[in-house]
C-alpha atoms as a PDB file:
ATOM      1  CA  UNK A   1     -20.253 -59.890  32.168  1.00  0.00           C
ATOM      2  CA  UNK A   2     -22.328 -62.923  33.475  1.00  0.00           C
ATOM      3  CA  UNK A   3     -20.943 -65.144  36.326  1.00  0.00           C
ATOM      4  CA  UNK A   4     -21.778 -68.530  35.707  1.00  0.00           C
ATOM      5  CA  UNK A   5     -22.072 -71.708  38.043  1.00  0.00           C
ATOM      6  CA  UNK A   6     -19.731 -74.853  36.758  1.00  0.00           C
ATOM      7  CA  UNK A   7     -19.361 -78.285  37.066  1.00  0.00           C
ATOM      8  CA  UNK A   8     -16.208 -79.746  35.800  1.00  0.00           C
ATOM      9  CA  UNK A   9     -15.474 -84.160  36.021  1.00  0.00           C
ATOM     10  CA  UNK A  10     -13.518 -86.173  33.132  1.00  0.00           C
ATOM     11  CA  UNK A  11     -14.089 -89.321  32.085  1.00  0.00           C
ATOM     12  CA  UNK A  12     -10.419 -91.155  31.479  1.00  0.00           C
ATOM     13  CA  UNK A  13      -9.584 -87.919  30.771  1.00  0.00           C
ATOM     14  CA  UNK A  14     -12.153 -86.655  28.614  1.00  0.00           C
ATOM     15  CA  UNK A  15     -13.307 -83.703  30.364  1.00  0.00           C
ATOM     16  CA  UNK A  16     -16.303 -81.563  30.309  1.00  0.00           C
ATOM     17  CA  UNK A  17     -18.095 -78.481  32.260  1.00  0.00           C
ATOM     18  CA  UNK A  18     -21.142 -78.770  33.301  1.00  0.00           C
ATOM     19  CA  UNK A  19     -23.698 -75.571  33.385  1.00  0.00           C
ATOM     20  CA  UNK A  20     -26.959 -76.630  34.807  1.00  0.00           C
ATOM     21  CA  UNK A  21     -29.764 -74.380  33.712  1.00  0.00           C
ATOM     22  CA  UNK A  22     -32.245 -76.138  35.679  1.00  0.00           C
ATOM     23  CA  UNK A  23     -30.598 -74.579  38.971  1.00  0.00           C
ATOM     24  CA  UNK A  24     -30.245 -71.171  37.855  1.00  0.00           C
ATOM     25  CA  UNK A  25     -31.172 -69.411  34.600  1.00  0.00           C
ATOM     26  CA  UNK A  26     -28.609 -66.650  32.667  1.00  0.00           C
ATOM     27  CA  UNK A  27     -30.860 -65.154  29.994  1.00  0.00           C
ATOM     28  CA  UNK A  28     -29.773 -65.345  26.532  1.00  0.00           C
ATOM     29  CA  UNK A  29     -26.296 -66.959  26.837  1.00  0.00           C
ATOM     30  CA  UNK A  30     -24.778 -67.651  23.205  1.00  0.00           C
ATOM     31  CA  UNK A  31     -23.419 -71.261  24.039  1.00  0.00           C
ATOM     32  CA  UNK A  32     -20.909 -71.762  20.806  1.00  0.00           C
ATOM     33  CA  UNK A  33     -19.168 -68.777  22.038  1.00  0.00           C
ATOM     34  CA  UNK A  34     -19.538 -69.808  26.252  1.00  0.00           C
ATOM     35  CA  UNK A  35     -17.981 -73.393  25.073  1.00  0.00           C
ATOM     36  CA  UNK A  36     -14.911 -71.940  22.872  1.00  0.00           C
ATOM     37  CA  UNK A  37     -14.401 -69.390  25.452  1.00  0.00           C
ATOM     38  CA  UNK A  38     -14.316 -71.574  28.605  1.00  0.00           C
ATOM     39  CA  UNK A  39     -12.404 -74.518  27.581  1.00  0.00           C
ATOM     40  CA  UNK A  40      -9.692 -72.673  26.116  1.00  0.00           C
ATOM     41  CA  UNK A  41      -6.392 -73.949  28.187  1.00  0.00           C
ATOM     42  CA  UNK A  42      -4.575 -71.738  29.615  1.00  0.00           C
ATOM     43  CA  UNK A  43      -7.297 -68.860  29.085  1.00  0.00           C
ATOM     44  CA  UNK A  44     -10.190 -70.515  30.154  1.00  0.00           C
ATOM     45  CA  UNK A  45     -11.038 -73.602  32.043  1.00  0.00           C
ATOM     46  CA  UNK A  46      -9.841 -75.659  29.769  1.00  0.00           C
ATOM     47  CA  UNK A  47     -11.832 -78.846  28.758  1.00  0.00           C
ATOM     48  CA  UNK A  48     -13.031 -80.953  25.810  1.00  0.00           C
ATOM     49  CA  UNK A  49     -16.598 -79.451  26.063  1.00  0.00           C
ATOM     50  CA  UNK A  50     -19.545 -77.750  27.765  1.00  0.00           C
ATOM     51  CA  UNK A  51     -22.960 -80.093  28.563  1.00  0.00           C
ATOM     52  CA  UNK A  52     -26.006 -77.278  29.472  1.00  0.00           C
ATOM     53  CA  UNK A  53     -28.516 -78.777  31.137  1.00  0.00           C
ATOM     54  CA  UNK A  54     -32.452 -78.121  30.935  1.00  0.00           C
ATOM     55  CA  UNK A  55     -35.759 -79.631  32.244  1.00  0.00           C
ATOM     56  CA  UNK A  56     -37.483 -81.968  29.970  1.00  0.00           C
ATOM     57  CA  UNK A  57     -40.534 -83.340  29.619  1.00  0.00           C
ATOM     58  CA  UNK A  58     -39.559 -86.982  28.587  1.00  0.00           C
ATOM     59  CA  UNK A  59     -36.522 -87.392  31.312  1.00  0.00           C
ATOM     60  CA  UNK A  60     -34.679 -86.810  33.676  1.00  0.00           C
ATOM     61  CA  UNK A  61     -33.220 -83.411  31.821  1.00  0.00           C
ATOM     62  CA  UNK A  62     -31.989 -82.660  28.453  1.00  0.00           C
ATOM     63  CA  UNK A  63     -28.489 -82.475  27.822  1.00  0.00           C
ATOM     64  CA  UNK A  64     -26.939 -80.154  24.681  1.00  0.00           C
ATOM     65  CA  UNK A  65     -23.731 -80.554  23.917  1.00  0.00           C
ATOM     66  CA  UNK A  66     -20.868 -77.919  22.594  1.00  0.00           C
ATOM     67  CA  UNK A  67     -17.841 -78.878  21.778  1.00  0.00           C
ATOM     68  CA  UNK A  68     -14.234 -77.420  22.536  1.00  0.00           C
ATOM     69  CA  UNK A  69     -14.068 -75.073  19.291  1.00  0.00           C
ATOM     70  CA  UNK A  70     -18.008 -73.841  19.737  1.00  0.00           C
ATOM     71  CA  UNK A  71     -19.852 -76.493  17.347  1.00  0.00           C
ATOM     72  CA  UNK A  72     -22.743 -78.183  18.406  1.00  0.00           C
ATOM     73  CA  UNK A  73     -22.405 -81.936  18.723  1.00  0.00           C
ATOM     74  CA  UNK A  74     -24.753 -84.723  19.063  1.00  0.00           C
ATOM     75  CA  UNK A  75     -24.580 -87.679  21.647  1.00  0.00           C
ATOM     76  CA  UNK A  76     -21.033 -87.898  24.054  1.00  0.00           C
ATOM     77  CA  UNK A  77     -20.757 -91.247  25.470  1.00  0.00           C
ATOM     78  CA  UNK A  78     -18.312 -89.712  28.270  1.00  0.00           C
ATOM     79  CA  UNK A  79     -20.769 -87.001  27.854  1.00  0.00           C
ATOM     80  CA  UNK A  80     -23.739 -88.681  29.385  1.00  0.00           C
ATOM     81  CA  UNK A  81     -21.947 -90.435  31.598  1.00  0.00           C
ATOM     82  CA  UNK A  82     -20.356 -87.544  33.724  1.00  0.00           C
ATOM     83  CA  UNK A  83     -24.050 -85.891  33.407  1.00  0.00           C
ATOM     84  CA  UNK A  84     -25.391 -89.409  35.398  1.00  0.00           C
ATOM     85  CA  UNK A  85     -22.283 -88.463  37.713  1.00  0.00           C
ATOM     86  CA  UNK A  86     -23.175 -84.713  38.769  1.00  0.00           C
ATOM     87  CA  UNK A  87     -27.072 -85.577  38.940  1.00  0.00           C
ATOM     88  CA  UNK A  88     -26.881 -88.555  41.170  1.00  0.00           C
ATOM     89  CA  UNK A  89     -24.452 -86.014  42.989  1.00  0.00           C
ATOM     90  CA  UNK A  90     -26.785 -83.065  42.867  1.00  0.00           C
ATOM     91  CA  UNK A  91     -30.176 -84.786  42.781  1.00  0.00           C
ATOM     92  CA  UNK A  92     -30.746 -86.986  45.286  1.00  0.00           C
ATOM     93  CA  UNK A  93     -28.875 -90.103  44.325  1.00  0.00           C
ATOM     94  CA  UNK A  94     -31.180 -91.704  42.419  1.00  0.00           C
ATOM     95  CA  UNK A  95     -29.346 -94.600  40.896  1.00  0.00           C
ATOM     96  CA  UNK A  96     -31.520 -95.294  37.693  1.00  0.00           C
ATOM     97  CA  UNK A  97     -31.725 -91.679  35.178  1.00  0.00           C
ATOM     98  CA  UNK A  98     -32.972 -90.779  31.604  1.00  0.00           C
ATOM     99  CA  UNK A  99     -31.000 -88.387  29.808  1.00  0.00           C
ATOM    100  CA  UNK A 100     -32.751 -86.708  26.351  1.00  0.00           C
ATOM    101  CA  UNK A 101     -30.105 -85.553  24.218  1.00  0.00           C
ATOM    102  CA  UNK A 102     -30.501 -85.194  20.286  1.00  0.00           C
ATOM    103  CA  UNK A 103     -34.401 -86.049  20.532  1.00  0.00           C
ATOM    104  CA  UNK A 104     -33.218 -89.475  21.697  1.00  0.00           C
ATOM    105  CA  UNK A 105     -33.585 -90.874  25.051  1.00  0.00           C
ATOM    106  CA  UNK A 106     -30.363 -92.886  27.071  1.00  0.00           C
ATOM    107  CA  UNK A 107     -30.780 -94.686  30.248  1.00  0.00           C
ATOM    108  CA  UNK A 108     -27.698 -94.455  32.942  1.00  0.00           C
ATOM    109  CA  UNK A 109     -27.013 -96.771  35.770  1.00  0.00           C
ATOM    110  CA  UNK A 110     -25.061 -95.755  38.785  1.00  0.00           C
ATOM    111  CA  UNK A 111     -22.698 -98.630  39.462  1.00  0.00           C
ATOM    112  CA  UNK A 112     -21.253 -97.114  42.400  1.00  0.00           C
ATOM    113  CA  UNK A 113     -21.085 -93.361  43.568  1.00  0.00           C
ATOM    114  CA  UNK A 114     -19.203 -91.509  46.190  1.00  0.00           C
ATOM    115  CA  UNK A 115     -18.380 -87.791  46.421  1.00  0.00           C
ATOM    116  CA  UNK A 116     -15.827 -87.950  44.102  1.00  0.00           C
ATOM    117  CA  UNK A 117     -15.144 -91.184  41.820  1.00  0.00           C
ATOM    118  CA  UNK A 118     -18.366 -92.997  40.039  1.00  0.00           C
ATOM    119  CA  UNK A 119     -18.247 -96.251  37.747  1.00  0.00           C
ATOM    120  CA  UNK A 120     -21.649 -95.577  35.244  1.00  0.00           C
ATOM    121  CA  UNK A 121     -23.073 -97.996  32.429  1.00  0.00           C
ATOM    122  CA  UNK A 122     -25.165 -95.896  29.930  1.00  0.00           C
ATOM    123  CA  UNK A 123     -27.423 -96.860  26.730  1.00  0.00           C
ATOM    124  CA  UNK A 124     -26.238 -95.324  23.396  1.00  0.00           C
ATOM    125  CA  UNK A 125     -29.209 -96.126  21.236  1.00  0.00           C
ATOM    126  CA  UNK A 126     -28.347 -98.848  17.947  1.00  0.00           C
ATOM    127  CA  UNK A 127     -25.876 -98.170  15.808  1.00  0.00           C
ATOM    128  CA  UNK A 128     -26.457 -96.986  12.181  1.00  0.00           C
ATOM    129  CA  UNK A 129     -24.664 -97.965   9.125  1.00  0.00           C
ATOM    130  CA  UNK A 130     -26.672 -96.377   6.135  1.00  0.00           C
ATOM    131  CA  UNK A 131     -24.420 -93.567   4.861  1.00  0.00           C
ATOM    132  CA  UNK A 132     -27.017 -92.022   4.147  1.00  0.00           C
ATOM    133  CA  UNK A 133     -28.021 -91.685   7.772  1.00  0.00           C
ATOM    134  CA  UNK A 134     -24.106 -91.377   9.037  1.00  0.00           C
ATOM    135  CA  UNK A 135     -23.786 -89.150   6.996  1.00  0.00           C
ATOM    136  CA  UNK A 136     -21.245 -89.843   4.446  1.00  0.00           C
ATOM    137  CA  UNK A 137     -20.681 -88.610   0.736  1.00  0.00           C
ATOM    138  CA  UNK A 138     -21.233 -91.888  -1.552  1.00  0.00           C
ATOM    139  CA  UNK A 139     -23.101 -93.976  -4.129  1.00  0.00           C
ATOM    140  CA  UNK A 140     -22.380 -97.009  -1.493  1.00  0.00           C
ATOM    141  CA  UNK A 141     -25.486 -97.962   0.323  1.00  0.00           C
ATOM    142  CA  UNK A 142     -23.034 -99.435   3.155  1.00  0.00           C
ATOM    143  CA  UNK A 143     -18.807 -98.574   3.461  1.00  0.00           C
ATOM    144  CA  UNK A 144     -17.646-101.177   5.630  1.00  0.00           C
ATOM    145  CA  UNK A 145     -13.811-101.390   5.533  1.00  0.00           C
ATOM    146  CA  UNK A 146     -13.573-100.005   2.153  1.00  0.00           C
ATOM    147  CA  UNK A 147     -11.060 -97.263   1.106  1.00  0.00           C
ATOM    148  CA  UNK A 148     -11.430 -93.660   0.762  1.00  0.00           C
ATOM    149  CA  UNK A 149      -9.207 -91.242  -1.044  1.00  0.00           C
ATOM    150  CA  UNK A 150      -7.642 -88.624   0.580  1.00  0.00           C
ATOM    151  CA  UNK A 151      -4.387 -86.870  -1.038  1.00  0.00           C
ATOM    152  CA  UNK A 152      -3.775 -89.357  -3.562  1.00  0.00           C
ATOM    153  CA  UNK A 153      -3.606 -92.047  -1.016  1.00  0.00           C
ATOM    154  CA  UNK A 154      -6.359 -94.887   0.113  1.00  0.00           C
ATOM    155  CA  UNK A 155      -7.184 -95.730   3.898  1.00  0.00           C
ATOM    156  CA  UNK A 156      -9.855 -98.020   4.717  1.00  0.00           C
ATOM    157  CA  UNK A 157     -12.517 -97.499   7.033  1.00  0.00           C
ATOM    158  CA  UNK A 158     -15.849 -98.685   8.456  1.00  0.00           C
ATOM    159  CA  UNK A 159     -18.142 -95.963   8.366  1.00  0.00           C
ATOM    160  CA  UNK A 160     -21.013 -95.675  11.286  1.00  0.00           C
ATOM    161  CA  UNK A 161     -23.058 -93.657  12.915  1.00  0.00           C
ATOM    162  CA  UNK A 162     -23.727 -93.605  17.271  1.00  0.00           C
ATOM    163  CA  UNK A 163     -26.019 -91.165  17.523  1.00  0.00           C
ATOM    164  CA  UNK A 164     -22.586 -88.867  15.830  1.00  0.00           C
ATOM    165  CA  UNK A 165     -20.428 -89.733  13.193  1.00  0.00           C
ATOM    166  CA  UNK A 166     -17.659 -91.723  12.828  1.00  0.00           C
ATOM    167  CA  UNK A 167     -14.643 -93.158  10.664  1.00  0.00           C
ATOM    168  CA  UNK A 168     -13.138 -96.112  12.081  1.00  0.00           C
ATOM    169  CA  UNK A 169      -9.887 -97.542  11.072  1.00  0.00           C
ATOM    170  CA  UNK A 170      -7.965-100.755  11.687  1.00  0.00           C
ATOM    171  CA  UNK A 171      -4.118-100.477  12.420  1.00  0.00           C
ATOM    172  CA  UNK A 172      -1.475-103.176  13.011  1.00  0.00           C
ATOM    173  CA  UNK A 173       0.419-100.303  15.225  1.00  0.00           C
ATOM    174  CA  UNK A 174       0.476 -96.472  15.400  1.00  0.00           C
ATOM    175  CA  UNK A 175       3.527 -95.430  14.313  1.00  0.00           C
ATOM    176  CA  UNK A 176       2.193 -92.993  12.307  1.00  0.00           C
ATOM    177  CA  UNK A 177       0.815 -89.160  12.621  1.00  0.00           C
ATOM    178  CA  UNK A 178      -2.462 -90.542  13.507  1.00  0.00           C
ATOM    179  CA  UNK A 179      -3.493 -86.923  15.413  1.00  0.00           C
ATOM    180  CA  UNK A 180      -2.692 -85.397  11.806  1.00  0.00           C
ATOM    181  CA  UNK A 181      -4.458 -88.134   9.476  1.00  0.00           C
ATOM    182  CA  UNK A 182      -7.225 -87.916  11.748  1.00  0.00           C
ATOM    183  CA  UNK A 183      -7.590 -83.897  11.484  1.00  0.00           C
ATOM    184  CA  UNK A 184      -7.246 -84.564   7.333  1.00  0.00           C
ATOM    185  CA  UNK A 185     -10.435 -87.420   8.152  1.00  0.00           C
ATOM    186  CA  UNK A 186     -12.482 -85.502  10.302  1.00  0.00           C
ATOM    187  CA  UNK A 187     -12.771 -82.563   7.363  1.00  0.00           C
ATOM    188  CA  UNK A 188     -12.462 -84.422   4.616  1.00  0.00           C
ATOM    189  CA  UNK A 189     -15.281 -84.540   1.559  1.00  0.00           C
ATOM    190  CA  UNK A 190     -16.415 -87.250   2.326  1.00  0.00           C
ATOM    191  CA  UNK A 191     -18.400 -86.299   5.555  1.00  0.00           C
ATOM    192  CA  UNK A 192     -20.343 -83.398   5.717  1.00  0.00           C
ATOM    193  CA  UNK A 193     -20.911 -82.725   9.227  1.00  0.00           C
ATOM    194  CA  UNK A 194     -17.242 -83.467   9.607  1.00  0.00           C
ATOM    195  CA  UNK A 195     -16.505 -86.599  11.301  1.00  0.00           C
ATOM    196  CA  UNK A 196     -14.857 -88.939  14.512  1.00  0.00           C
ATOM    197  CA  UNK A 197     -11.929 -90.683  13.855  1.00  0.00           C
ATOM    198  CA  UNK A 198     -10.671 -93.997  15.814  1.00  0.00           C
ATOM    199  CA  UNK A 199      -7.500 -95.835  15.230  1.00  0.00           C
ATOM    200  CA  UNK A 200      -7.863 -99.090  16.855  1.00  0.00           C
ATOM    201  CA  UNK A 201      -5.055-101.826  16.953  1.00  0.00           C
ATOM    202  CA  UNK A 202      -6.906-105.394  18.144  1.00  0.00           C
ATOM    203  CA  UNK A 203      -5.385-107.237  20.922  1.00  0.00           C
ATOM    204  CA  UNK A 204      -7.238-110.273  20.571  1.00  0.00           C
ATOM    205  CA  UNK A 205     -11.684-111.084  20.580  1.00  0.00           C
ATOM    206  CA  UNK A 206     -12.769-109.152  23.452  1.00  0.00           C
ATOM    207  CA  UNK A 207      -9.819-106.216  23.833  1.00  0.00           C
ATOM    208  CA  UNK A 208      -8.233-103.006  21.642  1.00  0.00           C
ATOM    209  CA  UNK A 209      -6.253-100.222  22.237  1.00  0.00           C
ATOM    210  CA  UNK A 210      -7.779 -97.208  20.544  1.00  0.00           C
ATOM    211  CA  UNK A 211      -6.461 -93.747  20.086  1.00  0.00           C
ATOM    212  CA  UNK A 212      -9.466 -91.379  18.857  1.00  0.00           C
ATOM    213  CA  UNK A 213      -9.670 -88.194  16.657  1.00  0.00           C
ATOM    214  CA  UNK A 214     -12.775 -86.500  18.246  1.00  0.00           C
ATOM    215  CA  UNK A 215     -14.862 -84.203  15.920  1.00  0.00           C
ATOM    216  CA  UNK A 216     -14.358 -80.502  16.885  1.00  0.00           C
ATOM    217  CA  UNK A 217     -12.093 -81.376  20.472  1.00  0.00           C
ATOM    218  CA  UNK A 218      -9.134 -82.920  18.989  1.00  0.00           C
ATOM    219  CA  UNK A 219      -7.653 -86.010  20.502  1.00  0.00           C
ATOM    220  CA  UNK A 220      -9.395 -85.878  23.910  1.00  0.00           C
ATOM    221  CA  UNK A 221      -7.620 -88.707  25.380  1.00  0.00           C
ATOM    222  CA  UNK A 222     -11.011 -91.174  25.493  1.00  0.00           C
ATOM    223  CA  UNK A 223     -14.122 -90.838  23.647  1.00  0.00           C
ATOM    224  CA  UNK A 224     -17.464 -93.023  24.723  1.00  0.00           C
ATOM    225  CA  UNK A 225     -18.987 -93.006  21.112  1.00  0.00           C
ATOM    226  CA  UNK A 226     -15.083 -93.616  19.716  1.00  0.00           C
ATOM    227  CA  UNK A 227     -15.121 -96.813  21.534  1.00  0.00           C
ATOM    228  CA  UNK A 228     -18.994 -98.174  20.645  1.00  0.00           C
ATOM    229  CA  UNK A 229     -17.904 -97.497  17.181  1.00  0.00           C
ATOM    230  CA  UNK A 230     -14.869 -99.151  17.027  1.00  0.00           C
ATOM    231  CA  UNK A 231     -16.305-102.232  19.126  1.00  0.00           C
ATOM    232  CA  UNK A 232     -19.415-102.300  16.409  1.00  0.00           C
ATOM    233  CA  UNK A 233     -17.277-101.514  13.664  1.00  0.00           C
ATOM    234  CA  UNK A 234     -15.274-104.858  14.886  1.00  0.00           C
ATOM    235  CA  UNK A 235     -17.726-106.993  15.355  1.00  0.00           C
ATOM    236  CA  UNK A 236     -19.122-106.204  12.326  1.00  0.00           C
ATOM    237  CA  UNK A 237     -15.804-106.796  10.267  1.00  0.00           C
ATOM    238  CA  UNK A 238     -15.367-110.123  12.241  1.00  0.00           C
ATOM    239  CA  UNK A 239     -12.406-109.255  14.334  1.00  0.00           C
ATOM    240  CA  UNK A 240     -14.500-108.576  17.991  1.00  0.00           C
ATOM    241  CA  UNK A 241     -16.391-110.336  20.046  1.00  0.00           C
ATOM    242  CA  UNK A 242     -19.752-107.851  21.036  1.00  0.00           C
ATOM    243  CA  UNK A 243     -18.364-107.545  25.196  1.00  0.00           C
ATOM    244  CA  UNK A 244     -15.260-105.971  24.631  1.00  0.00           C
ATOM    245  CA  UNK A 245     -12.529-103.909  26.890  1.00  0.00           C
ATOM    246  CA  UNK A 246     -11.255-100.629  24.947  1.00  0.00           C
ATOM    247  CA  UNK A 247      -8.173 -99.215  26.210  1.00  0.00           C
ATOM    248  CA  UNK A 248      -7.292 -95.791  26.216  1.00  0.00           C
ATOM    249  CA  UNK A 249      -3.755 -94.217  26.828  1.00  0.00           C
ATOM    250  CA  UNK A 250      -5.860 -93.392  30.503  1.00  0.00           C
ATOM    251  CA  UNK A 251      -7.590 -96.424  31.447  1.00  0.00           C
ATOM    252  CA  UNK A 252     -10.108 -98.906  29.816  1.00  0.00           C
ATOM    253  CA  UNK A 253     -13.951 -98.699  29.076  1.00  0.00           C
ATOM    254  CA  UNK A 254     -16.447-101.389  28.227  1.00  0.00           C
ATOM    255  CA  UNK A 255     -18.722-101.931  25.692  1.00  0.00           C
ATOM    256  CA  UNK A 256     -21.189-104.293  25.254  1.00  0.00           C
ATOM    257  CA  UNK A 257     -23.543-104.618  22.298  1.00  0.00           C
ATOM    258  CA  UNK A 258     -26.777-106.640  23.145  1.00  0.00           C
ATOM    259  CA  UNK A 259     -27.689-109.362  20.842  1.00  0.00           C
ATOM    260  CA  UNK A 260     -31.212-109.136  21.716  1.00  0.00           C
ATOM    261  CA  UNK A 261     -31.940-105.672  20.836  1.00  0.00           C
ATOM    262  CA  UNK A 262     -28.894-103.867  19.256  1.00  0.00           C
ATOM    263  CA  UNK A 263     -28.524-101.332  21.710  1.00  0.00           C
ATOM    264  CA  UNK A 264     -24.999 -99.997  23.066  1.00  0.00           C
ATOM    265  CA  UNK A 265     -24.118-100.278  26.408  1.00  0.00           C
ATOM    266  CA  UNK A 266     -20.918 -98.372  28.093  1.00  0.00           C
ATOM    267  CA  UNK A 267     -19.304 -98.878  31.508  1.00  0.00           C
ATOM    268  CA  UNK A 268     -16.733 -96.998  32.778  1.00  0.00           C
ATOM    269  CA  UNK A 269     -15.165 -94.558  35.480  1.00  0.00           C
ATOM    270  CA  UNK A 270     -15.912 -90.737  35.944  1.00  0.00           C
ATOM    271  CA  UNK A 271     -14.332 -88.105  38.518  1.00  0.00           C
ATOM    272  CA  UNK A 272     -15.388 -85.070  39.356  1.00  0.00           C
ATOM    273  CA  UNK A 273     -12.398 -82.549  38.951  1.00  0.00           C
ATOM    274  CA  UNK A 274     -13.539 -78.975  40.400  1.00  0.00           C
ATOM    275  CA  UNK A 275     -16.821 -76.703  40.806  1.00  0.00           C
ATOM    276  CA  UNK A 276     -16.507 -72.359  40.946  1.00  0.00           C
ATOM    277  CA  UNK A 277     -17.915 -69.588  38.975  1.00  0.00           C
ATOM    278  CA  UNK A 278     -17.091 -68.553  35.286  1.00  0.00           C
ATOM    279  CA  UNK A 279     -17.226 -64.723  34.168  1.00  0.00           C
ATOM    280  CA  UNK A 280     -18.284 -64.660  30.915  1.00  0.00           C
ATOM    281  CA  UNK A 281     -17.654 -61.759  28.405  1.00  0.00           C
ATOM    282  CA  UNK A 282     -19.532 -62.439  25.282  1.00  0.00           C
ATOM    283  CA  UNK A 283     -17.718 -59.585  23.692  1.00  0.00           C
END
C-alpha cells in the first residue's frame, strides 16, 4: 500500500488528478493501473484522468497523461490547462509556463488566478491532417468530410490530428445515440490507436455546440483537443471562422487558430475541486 499526494480541478467538467512527482517520489508506481484504479466513481476518486508530473529539462515540467480506463494518451487540452492551474498555485505564480508533454512543448498563460477559479489560454502545437500522421487506416492522402463505413452504414467525417487523434463530425442536431456511435468510432478499423470523437452542430461563423466522445474516458463533458479539432476541422470545411466560441453542455471554451503560424490557441476556465491522500493497492 502506497499513500499518494493528489491534486484534483476540472475544466467545464472535465476532471483530472494531479500526482506531482517533482514534490515527492513513490518508487516504481505502475501508472495504467494508479489511473484505472483512482478514477473509478464510486470506488475511487473518480475522474476523467491522472496527469503525473516530472522535472524536465526543456520546461517548466513534463506532463504524462493516463486516461480513465489505464491507456496512455497524448496531449489534453483541459489537460494542460488545469496543470498551468495547480503550478501557478503551487509554484510561485508565475504567470507565463512551458509544459513538455508527448516530446512537444505548449506554452500557458495565466489570465487570471485566485485560490480557487483560473481562466488559462494554452498553445496546442499545428494541427495535422496527413492520415498517415493522424493516424488513420486509408489509401486517402487527406479524409476531409468524406464517409467511412461502419455497420453497413456511411458517416462523414474530417479526420485530424492535435497532438491525439480525432474524428470529427458535422450534425444538423443530436437526436441520435451519439455516446453509442461515438464508442462504435473511437474502436473502429479505421483508427488504430483508437480515436476522439466530436459531434458538433454550427450555430453560425464564430460559435458550435459540441458534444465529444473522448478516447479511453468516455463522454467527459468537455474536451480541449475535441474543440481545436472541431474549430480546425470547420474552418477547414468552410463553415467557421478561425476565433470561435465552443459550447459545451458546461460552459464555453475558445479557440483561436493563428493565421500567421498555424498554431492552436485555447482559453477557458479551470477550478480546483479537492486535494488529500490516495492509498494505492497495486494488487
Amino acid at each position: 500500500m502506497k499513500n499518494i499526494d493528489f491534486y484534483k480541478y476540472h475544466g467545464l467538467g472535465n476532471d483530472f488528478i494531479i500526482i506531482d512527482l517533482m514534490k515527492k517520489r513513490y518508487g516504481a508506481l505502475d501508472f495504467n493501473k494508479l489511473a484505472e484504479k483512482m478514477c473509478r466513481f464510486h470506488f475511487g476518486l473518480g475522474a476523467d484522468g491522472i496527469l503525473v508530473l516530472t522535472k524536465s529539462r526543456k520546461a517548466d515540467c513534463c506532463i504524462d497523461l493516463f486516461n480513465s480506463d489505464g491507456s496512455w494518451a497524448e496531449k489534453s487540452g483541459n489537460g494542460l490547462r488545469i496543470v498551468a492551474a495547480y503550478y501557478y498555485s503551487a509554484y510561485g505564480r508565475k504567470k507565463k509556463l512551458t509544459f513538455e508533454i508527448n516530446e512537444e512543448i505548449n506554452t500557458a498563460e495565466i489570465i487570471k488566478g485566485s485560490r480557487d477559479y483560473y481562466s488559462i489560454r494554452v498553445s496546442l502545437g499545428k494541427p495535422e491532417f496527413l492520415t498517415k500522421l493522424v493516424p488513420m487506416k486509408t489509401r486517402a492522402k487527406f479524409h476531409i468530410n468524406a464517409p467511412i463505413e461502419i455497420e453497413k452504414a456511411k458517416f462523414p467525417i474530417t479526420a485530424l490530428s492535435v497532438g491525439n487523434p480525432h474524428a470529427v463530425m458535422f450534425v444538423d442536431n443530436f437526436d441520435f445515440d451519439w455516446q453509442e456511435l461515438g464508442r462504435i468510432i473511437e474502436n473502429c478499423r479505421y483508427f488504430p490507436h483508437r480515436t476522439n470523437v466530436e459531434f458538433v452542430k454550427i450555430v453560425n461563423k464564430s460559435k458550435v455546440i459540441l458534444n465529444d466522445w473522448e478516447r479511453g474516458a468516455g463522454a467527459t463533458g468537455s474536451s480541449g483537443t475535441g474543440a481545436a479539432a472541431s474549430v480546425v476541422a470547420g474552418v477547414v470545411n468552410g463553415y467557421l471562422k478561425r476565433r470561435a466560441e465552443v459550447v459545451f453542455p458546461s460552459g464555453s471554451l475558445f479557440v483561436d487558430w493563428s493565421e500567421d503560424d498555424d498554431t492552436i490557441f485555447l482559453t477557458g476556465p479551470v477550478e480546483f475541486v479537492c486535494r488529500g491522500e490516495y492509498n494505492f493497492d497495486p494488487a
